[in-house]
C-alpha atoms as a PDB file:
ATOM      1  CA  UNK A   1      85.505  66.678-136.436  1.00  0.00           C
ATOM      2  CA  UNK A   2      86.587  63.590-134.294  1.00  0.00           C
ATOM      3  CA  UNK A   3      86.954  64.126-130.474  1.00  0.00           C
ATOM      4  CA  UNK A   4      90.175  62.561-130.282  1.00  0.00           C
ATOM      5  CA  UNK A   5      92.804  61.906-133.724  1.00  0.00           C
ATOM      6  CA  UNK A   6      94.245  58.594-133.053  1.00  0.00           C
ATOM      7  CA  UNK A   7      95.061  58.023-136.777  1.00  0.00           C
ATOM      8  CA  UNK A   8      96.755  60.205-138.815  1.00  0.00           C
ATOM      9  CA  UNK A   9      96.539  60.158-142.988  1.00  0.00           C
ATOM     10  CA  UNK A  10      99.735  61.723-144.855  1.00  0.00           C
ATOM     11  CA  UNK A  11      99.807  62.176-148.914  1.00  0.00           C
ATOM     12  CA  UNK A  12     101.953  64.247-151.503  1.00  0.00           C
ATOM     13  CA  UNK A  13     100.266  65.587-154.486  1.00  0.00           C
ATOM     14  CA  UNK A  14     101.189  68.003-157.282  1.00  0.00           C
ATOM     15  CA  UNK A  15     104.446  68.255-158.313  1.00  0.00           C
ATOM     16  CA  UNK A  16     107.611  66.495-156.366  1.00  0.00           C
ATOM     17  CA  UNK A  17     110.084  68.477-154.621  1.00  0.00           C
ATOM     18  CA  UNK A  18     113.127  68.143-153.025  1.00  0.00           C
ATOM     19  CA  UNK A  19     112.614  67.742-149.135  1.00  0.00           C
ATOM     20  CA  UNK A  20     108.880  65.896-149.344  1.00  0.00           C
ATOM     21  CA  UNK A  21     110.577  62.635-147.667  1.00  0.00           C
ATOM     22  CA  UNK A  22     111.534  65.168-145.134  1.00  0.00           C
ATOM     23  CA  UNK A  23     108.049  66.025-144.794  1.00  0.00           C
ATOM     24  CA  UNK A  24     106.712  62.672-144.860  1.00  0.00           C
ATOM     25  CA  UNK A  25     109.401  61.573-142.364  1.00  0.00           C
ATOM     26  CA  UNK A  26     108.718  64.045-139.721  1.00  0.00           C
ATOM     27  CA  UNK A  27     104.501  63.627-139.794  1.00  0.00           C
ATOM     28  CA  UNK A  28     105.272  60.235-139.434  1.00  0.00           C
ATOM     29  CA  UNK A  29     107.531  60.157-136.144  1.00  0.00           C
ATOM     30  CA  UNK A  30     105.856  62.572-134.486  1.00  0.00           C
ATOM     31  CA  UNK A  31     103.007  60.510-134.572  1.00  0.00           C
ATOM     32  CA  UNK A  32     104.596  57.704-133.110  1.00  0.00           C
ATOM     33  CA  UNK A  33     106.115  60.221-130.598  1.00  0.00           C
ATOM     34  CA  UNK A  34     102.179  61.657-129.652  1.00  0.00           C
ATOM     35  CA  UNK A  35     101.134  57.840-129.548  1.00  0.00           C
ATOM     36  CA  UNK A  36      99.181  58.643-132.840  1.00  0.00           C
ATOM     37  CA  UNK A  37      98.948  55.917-135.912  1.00  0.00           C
ATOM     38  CA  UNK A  38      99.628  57.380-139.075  1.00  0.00           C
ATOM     39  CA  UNK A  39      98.610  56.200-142.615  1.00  0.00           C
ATOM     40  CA  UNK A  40     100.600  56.703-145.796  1.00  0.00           C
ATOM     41  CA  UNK A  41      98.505  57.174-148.751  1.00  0.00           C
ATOM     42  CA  UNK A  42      99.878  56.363-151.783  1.00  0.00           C
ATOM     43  CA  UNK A  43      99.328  58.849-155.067  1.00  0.00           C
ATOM     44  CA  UNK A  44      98.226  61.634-153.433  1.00  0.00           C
ATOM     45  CA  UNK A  45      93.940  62.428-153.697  1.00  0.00           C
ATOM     46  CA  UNK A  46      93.550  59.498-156.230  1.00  0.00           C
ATOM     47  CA  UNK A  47      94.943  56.770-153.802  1.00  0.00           C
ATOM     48  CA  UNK A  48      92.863  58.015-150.950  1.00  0.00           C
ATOM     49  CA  UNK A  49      90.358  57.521-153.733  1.00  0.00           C
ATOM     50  CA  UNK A  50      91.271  53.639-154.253  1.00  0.00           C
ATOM     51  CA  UNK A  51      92.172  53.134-150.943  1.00  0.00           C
ATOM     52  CA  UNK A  52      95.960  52.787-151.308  1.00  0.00           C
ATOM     53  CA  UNK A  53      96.682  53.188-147.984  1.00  0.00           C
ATOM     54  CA  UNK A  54      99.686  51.714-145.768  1.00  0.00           C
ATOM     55  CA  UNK A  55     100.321  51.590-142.119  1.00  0.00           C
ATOM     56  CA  UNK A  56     103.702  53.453-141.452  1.00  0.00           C
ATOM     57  CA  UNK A  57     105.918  53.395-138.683  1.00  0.00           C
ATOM     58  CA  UNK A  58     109.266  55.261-137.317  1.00  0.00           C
ATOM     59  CA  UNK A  59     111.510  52.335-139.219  1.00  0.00           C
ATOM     60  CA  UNK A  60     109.516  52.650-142.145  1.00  0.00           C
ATOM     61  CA  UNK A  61     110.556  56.227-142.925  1.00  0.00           C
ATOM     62  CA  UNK A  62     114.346  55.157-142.788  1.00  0.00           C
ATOM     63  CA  UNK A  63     117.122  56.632-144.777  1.00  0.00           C
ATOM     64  CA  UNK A  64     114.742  58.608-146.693  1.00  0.00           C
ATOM     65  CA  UNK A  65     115.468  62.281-145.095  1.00  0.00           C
ATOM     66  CA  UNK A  66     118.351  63.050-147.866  1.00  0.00           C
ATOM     67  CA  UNK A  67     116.022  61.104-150.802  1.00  0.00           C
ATOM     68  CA  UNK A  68     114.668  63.669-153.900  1.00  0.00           C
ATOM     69  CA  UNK A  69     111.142  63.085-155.075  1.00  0.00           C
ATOM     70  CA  UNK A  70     108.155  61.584-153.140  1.00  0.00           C
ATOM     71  CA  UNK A  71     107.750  57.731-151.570  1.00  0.00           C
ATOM     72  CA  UNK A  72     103.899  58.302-151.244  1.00  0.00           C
ATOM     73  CA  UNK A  73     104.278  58.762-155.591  1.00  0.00           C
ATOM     74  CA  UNK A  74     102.510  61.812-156.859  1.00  0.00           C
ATOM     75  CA  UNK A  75      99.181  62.211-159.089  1.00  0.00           C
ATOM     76  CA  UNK A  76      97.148  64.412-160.556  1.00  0.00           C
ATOM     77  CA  UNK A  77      93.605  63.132-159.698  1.00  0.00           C
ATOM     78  CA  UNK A  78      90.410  64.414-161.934  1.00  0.00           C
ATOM     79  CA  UNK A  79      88.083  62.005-160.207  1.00  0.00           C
ATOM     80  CA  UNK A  80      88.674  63.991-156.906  1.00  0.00           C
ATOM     81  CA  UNK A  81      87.355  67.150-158.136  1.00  0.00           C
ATOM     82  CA  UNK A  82      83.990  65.409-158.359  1.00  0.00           C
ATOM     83  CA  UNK A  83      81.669  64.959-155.636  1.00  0.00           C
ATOM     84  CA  UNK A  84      80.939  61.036-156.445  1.00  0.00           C
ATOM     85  CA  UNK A  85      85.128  60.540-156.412  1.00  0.00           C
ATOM     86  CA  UNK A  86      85.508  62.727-153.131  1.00  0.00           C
ATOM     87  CA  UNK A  87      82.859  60.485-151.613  1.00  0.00           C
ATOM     88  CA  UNK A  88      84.772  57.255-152.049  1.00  0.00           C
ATOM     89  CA  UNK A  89      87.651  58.688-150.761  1.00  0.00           C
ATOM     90  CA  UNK A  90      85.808  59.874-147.574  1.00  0.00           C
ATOM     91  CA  UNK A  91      84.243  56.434-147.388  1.00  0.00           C
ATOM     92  CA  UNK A  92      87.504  55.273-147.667  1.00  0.00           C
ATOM     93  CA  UNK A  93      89.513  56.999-144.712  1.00  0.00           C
ATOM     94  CA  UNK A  94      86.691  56.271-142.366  1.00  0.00           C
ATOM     95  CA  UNK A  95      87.065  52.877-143.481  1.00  0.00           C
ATOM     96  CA  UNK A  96      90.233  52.636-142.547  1.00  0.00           C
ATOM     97  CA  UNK A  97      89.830  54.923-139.068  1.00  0.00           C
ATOM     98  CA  UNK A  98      91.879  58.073-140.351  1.00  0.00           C
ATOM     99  CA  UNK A  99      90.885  60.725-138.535  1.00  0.00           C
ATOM    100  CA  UNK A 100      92.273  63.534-140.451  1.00  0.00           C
ATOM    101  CA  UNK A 101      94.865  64.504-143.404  1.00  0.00           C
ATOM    102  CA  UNK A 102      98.006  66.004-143.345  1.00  0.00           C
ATOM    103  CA  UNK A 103      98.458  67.146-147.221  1.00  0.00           C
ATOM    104  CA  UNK A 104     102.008  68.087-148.821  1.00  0.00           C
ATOM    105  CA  UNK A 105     102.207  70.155-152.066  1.00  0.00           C
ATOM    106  CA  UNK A 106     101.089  73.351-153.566  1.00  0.00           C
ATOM    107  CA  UNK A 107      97.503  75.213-154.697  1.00  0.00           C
ATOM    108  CA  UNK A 108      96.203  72.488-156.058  1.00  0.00           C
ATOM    109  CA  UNK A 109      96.444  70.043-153.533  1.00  0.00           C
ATOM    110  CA  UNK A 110      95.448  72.882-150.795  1.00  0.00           C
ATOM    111  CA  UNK A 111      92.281  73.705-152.855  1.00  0.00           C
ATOM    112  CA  UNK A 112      91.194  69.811-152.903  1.00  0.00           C
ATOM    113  CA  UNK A 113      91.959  69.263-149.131  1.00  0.00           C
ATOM    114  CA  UNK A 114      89.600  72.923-148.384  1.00  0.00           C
ATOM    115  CA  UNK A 115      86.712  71.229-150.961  1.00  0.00           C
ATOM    116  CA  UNK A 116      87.043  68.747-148.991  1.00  0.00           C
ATOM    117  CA  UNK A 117      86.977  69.761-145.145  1.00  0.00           C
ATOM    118  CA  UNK A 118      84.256  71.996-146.447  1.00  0.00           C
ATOM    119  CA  UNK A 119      82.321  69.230-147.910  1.00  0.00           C
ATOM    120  CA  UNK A 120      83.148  66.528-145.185  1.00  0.00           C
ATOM    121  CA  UNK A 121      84.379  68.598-142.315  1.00  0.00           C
ATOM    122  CA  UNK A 122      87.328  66.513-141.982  1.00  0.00           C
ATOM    123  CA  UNK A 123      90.336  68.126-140.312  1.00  0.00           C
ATOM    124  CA  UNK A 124      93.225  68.727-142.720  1.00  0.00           C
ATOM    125  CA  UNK A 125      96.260  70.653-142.128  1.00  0.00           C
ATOM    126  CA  UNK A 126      98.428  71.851-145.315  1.00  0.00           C
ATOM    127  CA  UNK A 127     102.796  71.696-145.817  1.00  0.00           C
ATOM    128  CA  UNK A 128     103.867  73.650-148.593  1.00  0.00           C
ATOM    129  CA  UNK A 129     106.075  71.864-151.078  1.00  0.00           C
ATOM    130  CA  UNK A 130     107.110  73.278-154.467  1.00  0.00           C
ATOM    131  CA  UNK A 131     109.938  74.419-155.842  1.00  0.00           C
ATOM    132  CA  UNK A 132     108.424  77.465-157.287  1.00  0.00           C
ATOM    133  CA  UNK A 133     108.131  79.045-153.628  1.00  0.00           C
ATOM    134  CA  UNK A 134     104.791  80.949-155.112  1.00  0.00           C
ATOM    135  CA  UNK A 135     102.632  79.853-151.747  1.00  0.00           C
ATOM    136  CA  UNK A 136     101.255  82.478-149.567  1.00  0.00           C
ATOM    137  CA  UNK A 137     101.845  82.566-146.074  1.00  0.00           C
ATOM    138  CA  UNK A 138     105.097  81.220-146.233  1.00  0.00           C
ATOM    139  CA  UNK A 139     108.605  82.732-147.005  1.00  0.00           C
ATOM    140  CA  UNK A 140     109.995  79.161-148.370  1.00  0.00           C
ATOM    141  CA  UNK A 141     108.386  76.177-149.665  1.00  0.00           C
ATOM    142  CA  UNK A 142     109.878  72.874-149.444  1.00  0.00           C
ATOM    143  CA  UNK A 143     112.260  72.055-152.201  1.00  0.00           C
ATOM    144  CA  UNK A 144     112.613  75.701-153.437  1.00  0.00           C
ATOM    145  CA  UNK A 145     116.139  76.092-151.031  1.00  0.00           C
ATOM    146  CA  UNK A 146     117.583  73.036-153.110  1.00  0.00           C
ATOM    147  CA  UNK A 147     116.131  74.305-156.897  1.00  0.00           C
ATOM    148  CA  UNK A 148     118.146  77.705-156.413  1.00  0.00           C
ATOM    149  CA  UNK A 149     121.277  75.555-155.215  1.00  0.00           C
ATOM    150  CA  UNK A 150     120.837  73.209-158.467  1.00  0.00           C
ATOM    151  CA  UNK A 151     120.400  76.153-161.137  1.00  0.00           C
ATOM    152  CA  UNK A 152     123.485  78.260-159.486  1.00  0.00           C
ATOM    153  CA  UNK A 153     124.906  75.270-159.420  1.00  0.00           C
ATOM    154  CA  UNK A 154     124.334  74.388-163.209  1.00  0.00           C
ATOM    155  CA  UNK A 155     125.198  78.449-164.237  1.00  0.00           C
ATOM    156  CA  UNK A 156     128.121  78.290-163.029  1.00  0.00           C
ATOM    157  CA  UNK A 157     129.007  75.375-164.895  1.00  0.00           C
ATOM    158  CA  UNK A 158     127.176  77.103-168.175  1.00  0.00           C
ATOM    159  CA  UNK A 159     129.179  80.310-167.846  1.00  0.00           C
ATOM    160  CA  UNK A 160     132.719  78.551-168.201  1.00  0.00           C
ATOM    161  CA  UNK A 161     131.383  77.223-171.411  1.00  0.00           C
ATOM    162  CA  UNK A 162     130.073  80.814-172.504  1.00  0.00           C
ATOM    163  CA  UNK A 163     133.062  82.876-171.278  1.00  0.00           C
ATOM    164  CA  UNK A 164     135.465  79.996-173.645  1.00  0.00           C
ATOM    165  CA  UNK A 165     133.751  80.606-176.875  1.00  0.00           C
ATOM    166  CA  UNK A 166     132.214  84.482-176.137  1.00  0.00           C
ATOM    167  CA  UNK A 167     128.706  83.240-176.022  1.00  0.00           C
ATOM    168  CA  UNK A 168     125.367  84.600-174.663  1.00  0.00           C
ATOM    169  CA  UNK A 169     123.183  82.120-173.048  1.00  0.00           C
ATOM    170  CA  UNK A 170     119.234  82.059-172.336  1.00  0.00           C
ATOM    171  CA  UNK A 171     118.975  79.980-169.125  1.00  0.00           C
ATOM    172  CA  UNK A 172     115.139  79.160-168.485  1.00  0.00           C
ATOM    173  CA  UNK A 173     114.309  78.210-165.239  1.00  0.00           C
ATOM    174  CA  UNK A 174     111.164  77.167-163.972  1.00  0.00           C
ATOM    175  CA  UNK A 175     108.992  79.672-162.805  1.00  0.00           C
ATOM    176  CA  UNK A 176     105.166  79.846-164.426  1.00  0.00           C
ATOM    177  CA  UNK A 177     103.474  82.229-162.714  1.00  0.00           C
ATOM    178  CA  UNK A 178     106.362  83.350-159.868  1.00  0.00           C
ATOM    179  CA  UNK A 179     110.088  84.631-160.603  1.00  0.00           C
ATOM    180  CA  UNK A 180     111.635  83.805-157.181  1.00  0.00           C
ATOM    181  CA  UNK A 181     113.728  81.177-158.546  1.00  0.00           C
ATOM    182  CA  UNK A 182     114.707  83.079-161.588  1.00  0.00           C
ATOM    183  CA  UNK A 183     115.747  86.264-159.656  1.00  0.00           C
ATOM    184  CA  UNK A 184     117.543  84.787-156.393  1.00  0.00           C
ATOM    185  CA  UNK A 185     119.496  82.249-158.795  1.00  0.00           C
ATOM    186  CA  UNK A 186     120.267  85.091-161.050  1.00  0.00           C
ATOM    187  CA  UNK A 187     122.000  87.207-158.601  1.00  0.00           C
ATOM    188  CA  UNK A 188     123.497  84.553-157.080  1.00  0.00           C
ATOM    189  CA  UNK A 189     125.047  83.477-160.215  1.00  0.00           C
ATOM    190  CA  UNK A 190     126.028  86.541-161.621  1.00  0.00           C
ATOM    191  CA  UNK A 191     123.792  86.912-164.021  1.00  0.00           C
ATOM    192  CA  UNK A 192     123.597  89.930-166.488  1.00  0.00           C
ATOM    193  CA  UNK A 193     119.744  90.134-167.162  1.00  0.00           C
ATOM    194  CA  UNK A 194     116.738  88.196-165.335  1.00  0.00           C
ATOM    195  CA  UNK A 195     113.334  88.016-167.359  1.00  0.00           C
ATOM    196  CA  UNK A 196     110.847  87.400-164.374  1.00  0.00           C
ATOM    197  CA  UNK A 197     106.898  87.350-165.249  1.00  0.00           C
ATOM    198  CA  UNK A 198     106.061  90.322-162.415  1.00  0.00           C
ATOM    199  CA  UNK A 199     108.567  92.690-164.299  1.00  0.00           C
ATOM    200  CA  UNK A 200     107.955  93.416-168.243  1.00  0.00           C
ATOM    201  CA  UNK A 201     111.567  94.418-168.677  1.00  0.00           C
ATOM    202  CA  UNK A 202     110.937  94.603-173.025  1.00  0.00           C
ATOM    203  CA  UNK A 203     112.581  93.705-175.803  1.00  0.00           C
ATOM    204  CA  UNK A 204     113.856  96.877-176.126  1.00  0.00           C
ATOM    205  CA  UNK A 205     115.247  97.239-172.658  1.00  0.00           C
ATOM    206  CA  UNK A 206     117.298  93.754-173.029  1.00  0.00           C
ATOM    207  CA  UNK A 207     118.764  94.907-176.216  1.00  0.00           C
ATOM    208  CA  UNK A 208     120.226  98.085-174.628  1.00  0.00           C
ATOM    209  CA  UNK A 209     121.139  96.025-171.579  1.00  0.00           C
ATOM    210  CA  UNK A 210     123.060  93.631-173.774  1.00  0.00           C
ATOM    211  CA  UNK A 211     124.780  96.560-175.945  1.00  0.00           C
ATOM    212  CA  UNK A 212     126.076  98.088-172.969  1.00  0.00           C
ATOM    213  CA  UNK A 213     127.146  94.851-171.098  1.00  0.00           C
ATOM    214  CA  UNK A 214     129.407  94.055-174.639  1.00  0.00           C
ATOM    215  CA  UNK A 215     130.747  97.679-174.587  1.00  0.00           C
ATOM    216  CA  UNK A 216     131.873  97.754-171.257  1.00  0.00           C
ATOM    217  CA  UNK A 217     133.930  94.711-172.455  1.00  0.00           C
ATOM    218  CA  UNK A 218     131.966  91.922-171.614  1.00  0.00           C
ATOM    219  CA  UNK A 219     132.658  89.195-174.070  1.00  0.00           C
ATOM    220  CA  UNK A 220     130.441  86.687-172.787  1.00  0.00           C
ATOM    221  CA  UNK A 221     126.745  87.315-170.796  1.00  0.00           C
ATOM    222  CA  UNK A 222     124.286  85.107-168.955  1.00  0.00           C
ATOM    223  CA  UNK A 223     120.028  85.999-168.923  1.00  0.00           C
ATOM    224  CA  UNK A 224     118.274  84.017-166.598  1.00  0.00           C
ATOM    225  CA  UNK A 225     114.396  83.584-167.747  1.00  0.00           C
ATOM    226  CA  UNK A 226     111.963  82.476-165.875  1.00  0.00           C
ATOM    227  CA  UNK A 227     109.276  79.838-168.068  1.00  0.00           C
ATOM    228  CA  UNK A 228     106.183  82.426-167.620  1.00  0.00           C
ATOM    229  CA  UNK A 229     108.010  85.549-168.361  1.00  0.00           C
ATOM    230  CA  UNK A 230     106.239  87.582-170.893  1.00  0.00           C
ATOM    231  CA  UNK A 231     108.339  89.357-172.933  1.00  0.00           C
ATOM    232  CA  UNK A 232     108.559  86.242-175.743  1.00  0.00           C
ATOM    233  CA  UNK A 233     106.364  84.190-176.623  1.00  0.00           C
ATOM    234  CA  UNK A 234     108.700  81.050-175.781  1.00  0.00           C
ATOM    235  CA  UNK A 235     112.815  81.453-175.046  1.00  0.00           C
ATOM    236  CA  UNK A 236     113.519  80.675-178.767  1.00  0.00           C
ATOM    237  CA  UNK A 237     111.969  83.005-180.272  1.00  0.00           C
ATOM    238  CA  UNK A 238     114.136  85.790-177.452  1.00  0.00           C
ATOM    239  CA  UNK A 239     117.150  83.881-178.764  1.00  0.00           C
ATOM    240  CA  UNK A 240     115.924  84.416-182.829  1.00  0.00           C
ATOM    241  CA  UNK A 241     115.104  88.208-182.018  1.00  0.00           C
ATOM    242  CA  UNK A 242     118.373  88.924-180.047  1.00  0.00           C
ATOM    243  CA  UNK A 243     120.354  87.569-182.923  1.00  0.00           C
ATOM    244  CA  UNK A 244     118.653  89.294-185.488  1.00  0.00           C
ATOM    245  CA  UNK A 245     118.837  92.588-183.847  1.00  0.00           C
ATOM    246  CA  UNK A 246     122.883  91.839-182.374  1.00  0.00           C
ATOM    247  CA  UNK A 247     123.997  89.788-185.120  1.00  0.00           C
ATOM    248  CA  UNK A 248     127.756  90.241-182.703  1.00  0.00           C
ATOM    249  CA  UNK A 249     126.331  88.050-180.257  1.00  0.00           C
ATOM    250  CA  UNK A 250     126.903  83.895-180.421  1.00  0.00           C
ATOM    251  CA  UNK A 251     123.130  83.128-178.860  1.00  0.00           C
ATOM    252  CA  UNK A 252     122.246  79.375-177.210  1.00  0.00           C
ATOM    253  CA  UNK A 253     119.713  78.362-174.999  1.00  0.00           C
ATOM    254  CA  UNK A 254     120.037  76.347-172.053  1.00  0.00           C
ATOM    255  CA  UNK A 255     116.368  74.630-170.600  1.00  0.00           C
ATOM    256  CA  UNK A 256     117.054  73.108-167.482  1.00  0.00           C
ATOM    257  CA  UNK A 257     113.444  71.735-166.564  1.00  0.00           C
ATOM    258  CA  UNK A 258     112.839  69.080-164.646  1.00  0.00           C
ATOM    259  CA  UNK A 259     116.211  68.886-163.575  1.00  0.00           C
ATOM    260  CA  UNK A 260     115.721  71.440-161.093  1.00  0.00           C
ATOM    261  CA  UNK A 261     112.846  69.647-159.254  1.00  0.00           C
ATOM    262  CA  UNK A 262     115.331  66.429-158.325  1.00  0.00           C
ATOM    263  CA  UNK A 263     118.155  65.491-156.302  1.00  0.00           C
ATOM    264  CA  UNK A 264     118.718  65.499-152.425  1.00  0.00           C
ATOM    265  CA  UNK A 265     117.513  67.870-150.641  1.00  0.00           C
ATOM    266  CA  UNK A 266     119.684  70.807-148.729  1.00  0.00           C
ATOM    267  CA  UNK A 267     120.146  70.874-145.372  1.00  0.00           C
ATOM    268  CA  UNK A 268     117.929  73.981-145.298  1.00  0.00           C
ATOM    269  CA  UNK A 269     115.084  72.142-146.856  1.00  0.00           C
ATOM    270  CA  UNK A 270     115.370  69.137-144.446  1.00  0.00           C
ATOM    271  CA  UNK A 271     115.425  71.178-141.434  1.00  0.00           C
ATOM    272  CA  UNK A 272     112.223  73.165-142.695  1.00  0.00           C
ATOM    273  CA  UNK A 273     110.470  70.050-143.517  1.00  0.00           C
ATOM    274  CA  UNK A 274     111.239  68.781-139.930  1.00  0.00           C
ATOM    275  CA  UNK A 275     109.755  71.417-138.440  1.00  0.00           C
ATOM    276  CA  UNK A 276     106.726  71.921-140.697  1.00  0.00           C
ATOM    277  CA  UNK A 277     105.781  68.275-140.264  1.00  0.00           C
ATOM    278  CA  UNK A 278     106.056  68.516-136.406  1.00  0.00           C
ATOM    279  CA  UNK A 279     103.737  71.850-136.467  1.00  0.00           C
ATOM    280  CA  UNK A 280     101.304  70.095-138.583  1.00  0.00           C
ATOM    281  CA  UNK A 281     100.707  66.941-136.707  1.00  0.00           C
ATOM    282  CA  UNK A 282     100.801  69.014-133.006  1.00  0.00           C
ATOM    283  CA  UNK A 283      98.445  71.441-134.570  1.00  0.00           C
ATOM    284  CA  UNK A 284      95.723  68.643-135.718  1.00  0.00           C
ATOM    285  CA  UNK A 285      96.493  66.673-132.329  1.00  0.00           C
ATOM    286  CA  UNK A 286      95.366  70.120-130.711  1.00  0.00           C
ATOM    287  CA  UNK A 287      91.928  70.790-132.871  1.00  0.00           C
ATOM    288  CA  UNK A 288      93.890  72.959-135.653  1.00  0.00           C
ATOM    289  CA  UNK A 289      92.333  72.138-138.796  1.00  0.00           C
ATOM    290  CA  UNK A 290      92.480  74.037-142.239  1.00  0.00           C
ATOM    291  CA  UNK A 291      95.761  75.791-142.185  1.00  0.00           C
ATOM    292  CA  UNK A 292      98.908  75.549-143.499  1.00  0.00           C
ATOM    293  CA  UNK A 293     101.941  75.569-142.083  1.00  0.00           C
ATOM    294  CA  UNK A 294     104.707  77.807-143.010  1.00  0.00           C
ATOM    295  CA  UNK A 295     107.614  79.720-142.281  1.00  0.00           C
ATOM    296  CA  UNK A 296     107.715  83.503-141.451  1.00  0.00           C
ATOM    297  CA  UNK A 297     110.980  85.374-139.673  1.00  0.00           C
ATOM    298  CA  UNK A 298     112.047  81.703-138.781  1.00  0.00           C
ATOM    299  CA  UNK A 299     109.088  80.883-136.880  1.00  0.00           C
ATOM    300  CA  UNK A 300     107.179  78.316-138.131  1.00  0.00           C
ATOM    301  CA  UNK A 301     103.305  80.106-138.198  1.00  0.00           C
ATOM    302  CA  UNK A 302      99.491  79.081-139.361  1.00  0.00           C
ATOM    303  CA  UNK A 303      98.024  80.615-142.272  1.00  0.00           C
ATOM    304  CA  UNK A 304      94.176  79.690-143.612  1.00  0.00           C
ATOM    305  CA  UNK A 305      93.947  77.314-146.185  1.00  0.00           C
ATOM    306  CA  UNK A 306      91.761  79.794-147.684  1.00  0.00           C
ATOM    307  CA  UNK A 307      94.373  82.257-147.365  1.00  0.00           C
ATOM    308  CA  UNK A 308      97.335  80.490-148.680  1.00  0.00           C
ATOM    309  CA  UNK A 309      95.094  79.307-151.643  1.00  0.00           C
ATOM    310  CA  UNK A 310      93.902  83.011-152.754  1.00  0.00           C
ATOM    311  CA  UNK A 311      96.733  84.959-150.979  1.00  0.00           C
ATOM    312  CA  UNK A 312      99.389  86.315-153.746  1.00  0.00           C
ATOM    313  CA  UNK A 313     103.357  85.617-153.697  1.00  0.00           C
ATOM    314  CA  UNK A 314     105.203  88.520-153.951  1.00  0.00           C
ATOM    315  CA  UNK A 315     108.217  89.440-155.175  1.00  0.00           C
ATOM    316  CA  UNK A 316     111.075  91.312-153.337  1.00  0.00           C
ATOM    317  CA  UNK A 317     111.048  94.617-154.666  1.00  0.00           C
ATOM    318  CA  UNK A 318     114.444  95.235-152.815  1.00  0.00           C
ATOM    319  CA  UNK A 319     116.200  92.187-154.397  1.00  0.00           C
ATOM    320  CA  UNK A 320     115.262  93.794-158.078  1.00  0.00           C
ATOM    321  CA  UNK A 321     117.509  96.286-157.380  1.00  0.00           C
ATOM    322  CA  UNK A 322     119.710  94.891-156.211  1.00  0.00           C
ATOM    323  CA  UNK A 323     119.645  92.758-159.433  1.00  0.00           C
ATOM    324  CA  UNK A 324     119.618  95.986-161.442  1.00  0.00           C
ATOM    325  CA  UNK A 325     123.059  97.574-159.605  1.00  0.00           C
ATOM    326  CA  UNK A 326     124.430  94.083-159.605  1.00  0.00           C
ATOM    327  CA  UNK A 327     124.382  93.983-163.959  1.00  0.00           C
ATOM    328  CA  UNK A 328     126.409  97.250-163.585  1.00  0.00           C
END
C-alpha cells in the first residue's frame, strides 16, 4: 500500500443503476476538495485492463447528479478474472500513478476488486450500486430508492387498466435472488399477492388467495412477482395455471425489466450516493482499504469486502406481515 494516495481511480461495473453519476460525482470532488487527482476509468475492470483511463476534474462531473445509467459505461470483463488480464490492469494503474480504486456496483465487482487487493495489495474501497438492494452491510444500495419509485409508479398506472376491464395482472419485477423490490413495491402499491424467492407461498396458497380476494368483491387484483421466485417455472406458465384452475379470472402479464434500472435518480438516491462517495475517498485518504461503504440507521458505516461479498440480504420478516394483513 502507497504511503501517501495522491491519485485516485473510480470505475462502475455490473449492472447500471440509478444514482451511479451521483457516485461518480461525489468521489470525484472530494478529491479535488482533499487535493487528490482522480482517474475515471472507463468500462469498469476491462478498461482498467486497456488502459481507458481519463483525468477528471470538478467541471467534468457537471450536470450529471440527476443523469440514469453510468458515464464511466459498464462491462462485464472475463479477462479480469484471470491472473495474466489482472496483471495488465495492475501494470496499467501504476502506469498511470493511481494509487488505489474506488469501485461502484454489486458482488461481482466487489469480488474482483478483493482478488485483486489480495493479489496486488492495492487499496480499494467498495460503493454499493444495484437496484436489487441484495448487498450486505448496507440497508440501501444505490439505485434501489428510484426502482421501487418506478414500479409503484408503473402499478399504479397498470391497475387503472385492470380495475376497467376486471383483469388480474402478473407484474414481474426484477429481483433474482432478493425480493426487496418485489415486496416494498407491492405494499406500496396495493398489491393483492407478492411472489418473493425467500417465501414459497405455492400454487395452492395463491389460488385460495385469489378466490377469496374475488369473493370479497374484488373484481380486479394485482400479484407482484419477483424474476427468481420459485413457485413457476417462468411468470407464464403462473398466468397458464391460474387460468386453468380460475377460468373467472381475465389473466395478463406485465414484465417491466429493464425499465426499472433507468431514469433519474430520486433525491434519496442522490443524497446516499453523496455521502457514500465522500466516505469512500476520506476512508482510502486515511489508510481504509477493503471495505465497503454503506448505510446502516442513517449513518454511513464500513463493512469488509469479504463480508459484504459472503454476508446474506435479508428480508424483513415484519414487512411480510404486514403484506399479509395488508391483502385483507
Amino acid at each position: 500500500m502507497p504511503e501517501k494516495i495522491r491519485k485516485v481511480g473510480v470505475l462502475t461495473s455490473g449492472g447500471d443503476s440509478p444514482g451511479m453519476n451521483a457516485a461518480i460525482r461525489s468521489v470525484v470532488r472530494t478529491c479535488a476538495y482533499h487535493n487528490t487527482e482522480c482517474i475515471g476509468i472507463y468500462r469498469g475492470y476491462q478498461g482498467m485492463i486497456e488502459g481507458d483511463f481519463k483525468e477528471m476534474g470538478p467541471r467534468s462531473v457537471n450536470n450529471i447528479v440527476n443523469k440514469g445509467g453510468t458515464i464511466l459505461k459498464s462491462a462485464r470483463s472475463l479477462e479480469f478474472k484471470t491472473p495474466e488480464g489482472r496483471k495488465k490492469a495492475y501494470d496499467n494503474l501504476v502506469k498511470a500513478g493511481i494509487d488505489a480504486l474506488v469501485v461502484i456496483g454489486g458482488d461481482g465487482t466487489f469480488t474482483g476488486g478483493l482478488v485483486f487487493n489480495n493479489e496486488y495489495d492495492f487499496p480499494i474501497m467498495g460503493i454499493p450500486g444495484t437496484i436489487d438492494n441484495d448487498i450486505f452491510g448496507t440497508s440501501h444500495t444505490l439505485g434501489y430508492d428510484t426502482a421501487l419509485n418506478t414500479v409503484v409508479e408503473v402499478i399504479d398506472k397498470i391497475r387503472d387498466t385492470a380495475s376497467s376491464h376486471n383483469r388480474l395482472f402478473f407484474v414481474e419485477v426484477m429481483g433474482r435472488d432478493a425480493g426487496h423490490i418485489a415486496l416494498n413495491a407491492g405494499i406500496g402499491a396495493g398489491a393483492e399477492e407478492i411472489l418473493i424467492p425467500e417465501e414459497d407461498l405455492g400454487l395452492d396458497r395463491l389460488l385460495d388467495s385469489l378466490k377469496k380476494s374475488k369473493a370479497s368483491g374484488k373484481s380486479s387484483s394485482i400479484v407482484v412477482i419477483a424474476e427468481g421466485d420459485k413457485i413457476g417455472k417462468n411468470v407464464f406458465e403462473l398466468k397458464d395455471y391460474v387460468e386453468a384452475n380460475l377460468p373467472e379470472y381475465d389473466v395478463r402479464v406485465s414484465v417491466l425489466g429493464h425499465m426499472q434500472r433507468g431514469g433519474s435518480p430520486s433525491c434519496f438516491d442522490r443524497v446516499l450516493a453523496s455521502r457514500l462517495g465522500v466516505k469512500a475517498v476520506e476512508s482510502l485518504l486515511e489508510g481504509s482499504s477493503n471495505f465497503m461503504v454503506g448505510l446502516q440507521s442513517d449513518a454511513v458505516i464500513l463493512t469488509p469486502l469479504e463480508q459484504a461479498i459472503k454476508g446474506k440480504s435479508e428480508i424483513d420478516r415484519e414487512l411480510l406481515r404486514v403484506s399479509d394483513i395488508m391483502s385483507t
